[in-house]
Each structure stands twice: as structure tokens, then as C-alpha cells.
Protein backbone atom coordinates (compact mmCIF):
# COMPACT_ATOMS: atom_id res chain seq x y z
CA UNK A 1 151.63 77.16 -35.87
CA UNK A 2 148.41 77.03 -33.84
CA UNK A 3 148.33 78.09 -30.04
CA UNK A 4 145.12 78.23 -28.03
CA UNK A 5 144.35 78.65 -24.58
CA UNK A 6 142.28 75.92 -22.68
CA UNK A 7 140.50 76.44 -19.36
CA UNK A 8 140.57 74.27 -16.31
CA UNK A 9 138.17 71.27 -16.08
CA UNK A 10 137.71 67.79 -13.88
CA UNK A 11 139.07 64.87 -15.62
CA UNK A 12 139.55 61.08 -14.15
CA UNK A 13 143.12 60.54 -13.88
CA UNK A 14 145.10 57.19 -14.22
CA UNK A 15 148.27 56.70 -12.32
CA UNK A 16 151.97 56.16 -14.19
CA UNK A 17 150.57 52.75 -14.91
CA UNK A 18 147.52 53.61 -16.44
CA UNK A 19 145.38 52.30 -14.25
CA UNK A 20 142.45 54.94 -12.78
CA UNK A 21 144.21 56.59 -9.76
CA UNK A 22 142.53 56.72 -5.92
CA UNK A 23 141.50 60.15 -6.47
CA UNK A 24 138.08 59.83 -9.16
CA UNK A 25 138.94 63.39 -10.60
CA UNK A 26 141.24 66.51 -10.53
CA UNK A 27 140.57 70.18 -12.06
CA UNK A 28 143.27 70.71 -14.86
CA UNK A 29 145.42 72.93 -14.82
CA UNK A 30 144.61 75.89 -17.31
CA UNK A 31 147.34 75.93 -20.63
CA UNK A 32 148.57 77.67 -23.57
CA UNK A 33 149.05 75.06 -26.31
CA UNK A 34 151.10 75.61 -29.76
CA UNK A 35 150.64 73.00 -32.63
CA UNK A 36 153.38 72.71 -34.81
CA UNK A 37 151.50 71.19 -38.07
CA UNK A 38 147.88 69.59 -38.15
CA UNK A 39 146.96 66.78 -35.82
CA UNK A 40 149.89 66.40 -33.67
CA UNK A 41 150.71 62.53 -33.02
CA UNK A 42 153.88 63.86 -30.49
CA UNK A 43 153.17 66.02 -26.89
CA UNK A 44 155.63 68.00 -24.75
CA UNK A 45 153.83 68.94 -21.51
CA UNK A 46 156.61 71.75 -20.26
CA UNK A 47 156.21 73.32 -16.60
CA UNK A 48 157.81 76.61 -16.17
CA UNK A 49 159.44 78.29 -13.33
CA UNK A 50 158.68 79.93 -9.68
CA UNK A 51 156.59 83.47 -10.32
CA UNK A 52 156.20 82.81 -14.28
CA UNK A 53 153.49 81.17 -16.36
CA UNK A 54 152.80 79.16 -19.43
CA UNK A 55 153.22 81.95 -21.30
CA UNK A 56 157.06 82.22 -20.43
CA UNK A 57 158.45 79.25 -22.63
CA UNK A 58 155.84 79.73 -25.09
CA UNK A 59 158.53 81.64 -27.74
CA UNK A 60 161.36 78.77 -27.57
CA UNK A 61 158.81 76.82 -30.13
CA UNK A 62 160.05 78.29 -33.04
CA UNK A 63 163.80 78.28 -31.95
CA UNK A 64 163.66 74.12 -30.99
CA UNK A 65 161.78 72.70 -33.78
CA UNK A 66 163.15 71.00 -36.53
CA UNK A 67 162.21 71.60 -40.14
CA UNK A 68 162.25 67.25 -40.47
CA UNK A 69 159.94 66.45 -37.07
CA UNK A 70 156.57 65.45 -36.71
CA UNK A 71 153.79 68.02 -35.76
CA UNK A 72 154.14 68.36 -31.76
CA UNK A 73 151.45 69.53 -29.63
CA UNK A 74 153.51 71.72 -27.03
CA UNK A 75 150.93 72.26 -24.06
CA UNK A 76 152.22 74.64 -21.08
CA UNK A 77 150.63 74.65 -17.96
CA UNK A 78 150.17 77.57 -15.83
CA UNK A 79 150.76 76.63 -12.04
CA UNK A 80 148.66 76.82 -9.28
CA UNK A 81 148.52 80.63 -6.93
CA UNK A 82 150.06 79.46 -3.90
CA UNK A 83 152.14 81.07 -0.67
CA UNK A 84 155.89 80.96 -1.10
CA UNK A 85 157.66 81.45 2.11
CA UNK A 86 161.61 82.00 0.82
CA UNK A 87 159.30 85.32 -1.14
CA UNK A 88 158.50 86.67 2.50
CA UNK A 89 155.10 84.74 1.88
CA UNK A 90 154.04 85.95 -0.98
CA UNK A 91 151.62 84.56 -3.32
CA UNK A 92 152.90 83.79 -6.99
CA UNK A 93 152.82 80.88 -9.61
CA UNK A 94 154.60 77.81 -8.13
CA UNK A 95 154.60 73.97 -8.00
CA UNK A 96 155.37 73.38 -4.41
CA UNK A 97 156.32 75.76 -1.68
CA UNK A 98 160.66 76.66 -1.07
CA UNK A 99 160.58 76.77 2.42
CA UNK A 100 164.62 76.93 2.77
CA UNK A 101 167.05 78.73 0.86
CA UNK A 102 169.27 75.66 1.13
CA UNK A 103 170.19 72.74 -1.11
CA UNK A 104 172.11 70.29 1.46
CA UNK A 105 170.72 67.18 2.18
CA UNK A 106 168.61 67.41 5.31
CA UNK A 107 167.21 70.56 4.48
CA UNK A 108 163.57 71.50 4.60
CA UNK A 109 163.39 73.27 1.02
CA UNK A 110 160.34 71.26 -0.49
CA UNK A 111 156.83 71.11 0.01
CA UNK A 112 156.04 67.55 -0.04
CA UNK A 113 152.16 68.02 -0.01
CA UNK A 114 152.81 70.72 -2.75
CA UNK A 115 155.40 68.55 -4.70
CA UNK A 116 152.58 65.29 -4.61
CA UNK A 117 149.77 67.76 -5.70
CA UNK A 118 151.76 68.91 -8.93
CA UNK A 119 152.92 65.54 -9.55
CA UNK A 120 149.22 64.47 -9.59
CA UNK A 121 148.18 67.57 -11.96
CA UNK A 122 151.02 66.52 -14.53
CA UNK A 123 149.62 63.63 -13.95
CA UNK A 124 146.22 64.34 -15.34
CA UNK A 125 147.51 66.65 -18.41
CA UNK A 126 149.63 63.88 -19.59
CA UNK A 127 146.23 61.54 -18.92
CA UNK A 128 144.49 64.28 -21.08
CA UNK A 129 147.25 63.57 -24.38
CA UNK A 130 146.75 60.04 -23.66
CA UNK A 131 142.40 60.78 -24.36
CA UNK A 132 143.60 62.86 -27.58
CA UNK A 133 145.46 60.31 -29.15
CA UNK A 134 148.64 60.57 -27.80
CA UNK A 135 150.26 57.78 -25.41
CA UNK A 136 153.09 58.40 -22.78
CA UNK A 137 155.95 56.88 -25.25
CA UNK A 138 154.98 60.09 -27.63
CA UNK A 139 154.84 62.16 -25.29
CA UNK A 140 158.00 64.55 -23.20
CA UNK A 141 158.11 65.90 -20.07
CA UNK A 142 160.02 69.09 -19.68
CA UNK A 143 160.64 71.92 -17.28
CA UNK A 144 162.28 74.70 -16.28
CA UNK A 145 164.05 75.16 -12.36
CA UNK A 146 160.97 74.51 -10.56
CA UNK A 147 159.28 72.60 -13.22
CA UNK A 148 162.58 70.86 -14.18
CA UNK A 149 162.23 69.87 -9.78
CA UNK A 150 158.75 68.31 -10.35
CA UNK A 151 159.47 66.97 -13.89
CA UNK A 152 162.50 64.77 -12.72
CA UNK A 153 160.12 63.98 -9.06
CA UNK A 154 157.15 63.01 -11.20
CA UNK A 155 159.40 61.03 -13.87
CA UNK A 156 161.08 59.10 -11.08
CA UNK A 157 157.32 57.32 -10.35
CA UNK A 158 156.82 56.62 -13.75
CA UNK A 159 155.69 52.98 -14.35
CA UNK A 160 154.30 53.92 -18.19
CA UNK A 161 157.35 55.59 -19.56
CA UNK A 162 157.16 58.59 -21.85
CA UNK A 163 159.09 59.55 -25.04
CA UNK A 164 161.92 61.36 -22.46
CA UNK A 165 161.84 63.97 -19.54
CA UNK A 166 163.72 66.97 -19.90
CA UNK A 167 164.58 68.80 -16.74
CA UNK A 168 166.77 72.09 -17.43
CA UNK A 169 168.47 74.48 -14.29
CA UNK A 170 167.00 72.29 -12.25
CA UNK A 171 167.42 69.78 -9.42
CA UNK A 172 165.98 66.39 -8.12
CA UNK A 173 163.65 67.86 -4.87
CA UNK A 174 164.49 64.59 -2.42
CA UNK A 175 167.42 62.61 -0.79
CA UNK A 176 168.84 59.84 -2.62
CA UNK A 177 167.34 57.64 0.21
CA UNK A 178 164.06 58.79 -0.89
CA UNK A 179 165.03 58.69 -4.58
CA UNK A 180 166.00 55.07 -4.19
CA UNK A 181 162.68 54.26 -2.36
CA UNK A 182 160.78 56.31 -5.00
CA UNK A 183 161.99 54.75 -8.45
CA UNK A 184 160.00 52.84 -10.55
CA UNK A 185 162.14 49.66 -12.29
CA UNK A 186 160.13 51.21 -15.63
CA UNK A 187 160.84 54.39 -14.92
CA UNK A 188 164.83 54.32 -15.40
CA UNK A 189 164.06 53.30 -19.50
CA UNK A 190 163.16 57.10 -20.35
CA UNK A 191 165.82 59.15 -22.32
CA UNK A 192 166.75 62.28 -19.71
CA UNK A 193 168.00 65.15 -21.47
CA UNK A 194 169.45 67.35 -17.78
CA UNK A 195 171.43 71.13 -18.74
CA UNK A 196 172.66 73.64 -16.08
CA UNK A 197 174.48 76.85 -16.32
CA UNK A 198 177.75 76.95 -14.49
CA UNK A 199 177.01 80.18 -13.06
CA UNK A 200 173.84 79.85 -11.26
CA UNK A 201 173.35 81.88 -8.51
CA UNK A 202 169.49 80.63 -7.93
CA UNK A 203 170.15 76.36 -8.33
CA UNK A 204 173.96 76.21 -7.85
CA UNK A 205 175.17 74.15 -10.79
CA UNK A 206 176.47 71.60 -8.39
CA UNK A 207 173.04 70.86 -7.26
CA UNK A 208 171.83 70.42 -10.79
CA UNK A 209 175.26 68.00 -11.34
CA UNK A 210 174.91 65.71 -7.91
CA UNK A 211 171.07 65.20 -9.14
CA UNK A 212 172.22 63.94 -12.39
CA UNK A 213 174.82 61.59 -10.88
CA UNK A 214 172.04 60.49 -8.62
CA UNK A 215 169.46 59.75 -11.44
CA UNK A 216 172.31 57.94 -13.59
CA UNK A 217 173.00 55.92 -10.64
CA UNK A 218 169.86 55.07 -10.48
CA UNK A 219 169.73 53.77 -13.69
CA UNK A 220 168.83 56.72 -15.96
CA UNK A 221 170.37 57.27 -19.17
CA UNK A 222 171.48 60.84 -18.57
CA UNK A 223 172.37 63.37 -21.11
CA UNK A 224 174.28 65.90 -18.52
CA UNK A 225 175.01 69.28 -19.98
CA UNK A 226 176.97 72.02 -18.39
CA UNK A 227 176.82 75.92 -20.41
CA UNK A 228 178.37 79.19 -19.38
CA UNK A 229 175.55 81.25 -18.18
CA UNK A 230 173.42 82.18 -15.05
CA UNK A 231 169.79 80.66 -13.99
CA UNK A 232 168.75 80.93 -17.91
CA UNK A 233 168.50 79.03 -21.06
CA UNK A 234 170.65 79.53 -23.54
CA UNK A 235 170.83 79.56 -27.51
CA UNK A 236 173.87 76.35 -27.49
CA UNK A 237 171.28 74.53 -24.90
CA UNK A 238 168.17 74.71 -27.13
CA UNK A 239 170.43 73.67 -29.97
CA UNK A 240 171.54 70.63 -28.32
CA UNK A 241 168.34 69.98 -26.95
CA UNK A 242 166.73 70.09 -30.30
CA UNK A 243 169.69 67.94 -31.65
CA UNK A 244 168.53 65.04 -28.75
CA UNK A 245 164.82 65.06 -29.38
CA UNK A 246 165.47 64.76 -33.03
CA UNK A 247 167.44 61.53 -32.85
CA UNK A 248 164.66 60.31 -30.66
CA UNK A 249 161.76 61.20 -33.32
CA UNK A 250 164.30 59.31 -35.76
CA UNK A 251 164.77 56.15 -33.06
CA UNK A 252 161.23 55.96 -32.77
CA UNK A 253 160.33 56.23 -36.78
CA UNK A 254 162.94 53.65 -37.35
CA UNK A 255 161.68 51.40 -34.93
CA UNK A 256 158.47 51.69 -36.21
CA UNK A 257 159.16 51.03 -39.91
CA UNK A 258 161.17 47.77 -38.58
């Protein structure tokens, strides 16, 4: 396998339809990229956690991918430096600002200007597979607590659907009125893989559980998974993760040789 590092640069982004988006350019976000065999035709743009990097899921390559795939192109973003105010204020890695320890319904607890300004940089780096050669329906969107939070925010909007979003210990960051309002009709056709440990003590698994219910009652196709563990990911989960991509690389090869 292949991993390089790429640097930050401007790049006109498109919107989830593909059509150029109000803003005429964005600076990328820097990455660490892994190739699992020579030019990749699949992508999976994965967004780690609050106060990691892309380095952190960097090592689960080797334990997810199956012997019978295609080459993948696994591209991890490092988020922006930015104040954190449940950290006493701190500066770290994040995607949005947690402004409140709580996960009820009318609390304050995401950054919306933060949440639309990740949203927009995903945005761009799945714009960026699209230049290389690979479109949305090859590519996955995955993430990790935070990352899982703008993974399931951005794949709400999503009027060009991608191969499947992937959103693990995670939670959807809005009420279901604003869900409702914020669903593309195309958006609800993407395969959503969702996993949770039953003992988290940082995303309560019931948060994690009322967001999948949410999505599926939106209209999403959601594969829920519950594992016995704390904020983590676990050996079982990347097994049956690996297990649902797979049958999607076989859907889509089948369709293809129809």
C-alpha cells in the first residue's frame, strides 16, 4: 500500500449537485492518503475525531480491507485548529465547536458556522476525487464521533449521492425539525452503515440510537449496530463494517456487468 501526505491548496468546489458552489474556491484541507493497489477507481474520505488527526485512523486500512475489493484510495483529512469551549477553550483539531456538554434537544452543543464550514471542506475533498477520476457513487463518507457528526450533517444535503456514508460513535448534530428541513429527496438513496458502543461515556449510545431512528425515518436505509465497548472502535465493528462495504463493491460490480 501507498500513503502520501498532500498539502492544502484552493480548489473550485461544486455543491452536492455538482453544480459550481457560491463560494469560487476553498483551501483544502491537508491529508494522509493510503492506496490500496494501483490507480484506485473507489475513495473513502474518513474524518476523525475531536483533538486527533488524519493520522489516527490511518492503521484500520489493513484490518478493513478485503483480499477480493478493488484498489481504494483512503484519503484522511486533518481538521482545522480551532477554539473548543467544553476543553476550557482550548485550541485542538475539531470540525465545529461543542459548546454544551449536553445531547437533549434544545441544547446549544453545535457550532453551526463551524458545522457549515466543514461541511463545505468535505465538500471540496470529495470535489477533488471527483477531478481524479472518481465520482460520488464510488466514493464513502466515513467518520469517527465528531467526524461521524459532520459525515451524517453533510450526507443529509446530499443531492449527488455517494457509494454510502459511514458514521461510527457518533450522532446526527441537529433537531429532527431541522433534519426534516435539511434532507435532500436524493440524499435518503445512500447505504448508511451507523455503530455505537453501549457503553459510551463521551456520545451516550442512546444519542447515537435516536439519530439512527431519525435518519431511517427519514428515509435512510440504516445499518444500526450496537457493540459492548466505550467511545472506541472495535475489532467485531470493523469486521462487520468490512462485511457491508464488500457487498456494496459486489452490488455495484454486478450492476455494472448487467
Amino acid at each position: 500500500m501507498l500513503r502520501t501526505d498532500r498539502s492544502a491548496h484552493e480548489m473550485t468546489i461544486r455543491d452536492g449537485n455538482g453544480h459550481n458552489a457560491a463560494m469560487d474556491a476553498i483551501d483544502l484541507l491537508e491529508t494522509i492518503e493510503e492506496d490500496t493497489g494501483p490507480d484506485p477507481q473507489w475513495s473513502v474520505l474518513w474524518l476523525h475525531g475531536l483533538g486527533a488527526d488524519g493520522h489516527d485512523f490511518a492503521p484500520i486500512v489493513p484490518e478493513l480491507v478485503r483480499r477480493d475489493w478493488p484498489a481504494v484510495r483512503f484519503v484522511f483529512p486533518h481538521a482545522p485548529v480551532r477554539v473548543v469551549t467544553i476543553n476550557a477553550g482550548m485550541r485542538m483539531r475539531a470540525w465545529y465547536d461543542i459548546r454544551d456538554l449536553s445531547f437533549a434537544a434544545n441544547a446549544d452543543r453545535a457550532d453551526a458556522a463551524g458545522m457549515a464550514a466543514s461541511i463545505a471542506q468535505v465538500g471540496a475533498l470529495l470535489d477533488r476525487e471527483h477531478a481524479r477520476g472518481v465520482p460520488a457513487s464510488r466514493t464513502f463518507l466515513a467518520g469517527f464521533s465528531q467526524g461521524g457528526a459532520v459525515t451524517l450533517a453533510a450526507g443529509l444535503r446530499r443531492g449527488e449521492p455517494l457509494a454510502g456514508l459511514i458514521a461510527l460513535s457518533a450522532y446526527l448534530p441537529m433537531t429532527q425539525q431541522a433534519a426534516t428541513a435539511a434532507v435532500h429527496e436524493a440524499a435518503t438513496s445512500q447505504p448508511l452503515f451507523m455503530a455505537h458502543g453501549t457503553q459510551d461515556p463521551v456520545v451516550p449510545f442512546t444519542a447515537g440510537e435516536q439519530s439512527a431512528q431519525l435518519l431511517q425515518h427519514l428515509g435512510f436505509n440504516v445499518d444500526w449496530h450496537g457493540y459492548p465497548m466505550p467511545h472506541a472502535v472495535s475489532p467485531e465493528e470493523i469486521r462487520d463494517l468490512g462485511d457491508w462495504m464488500g457487498r456494496l463493491f459486489s452490488k455495484r460490480v454486478s450492476s455494472a456487468n448487467d
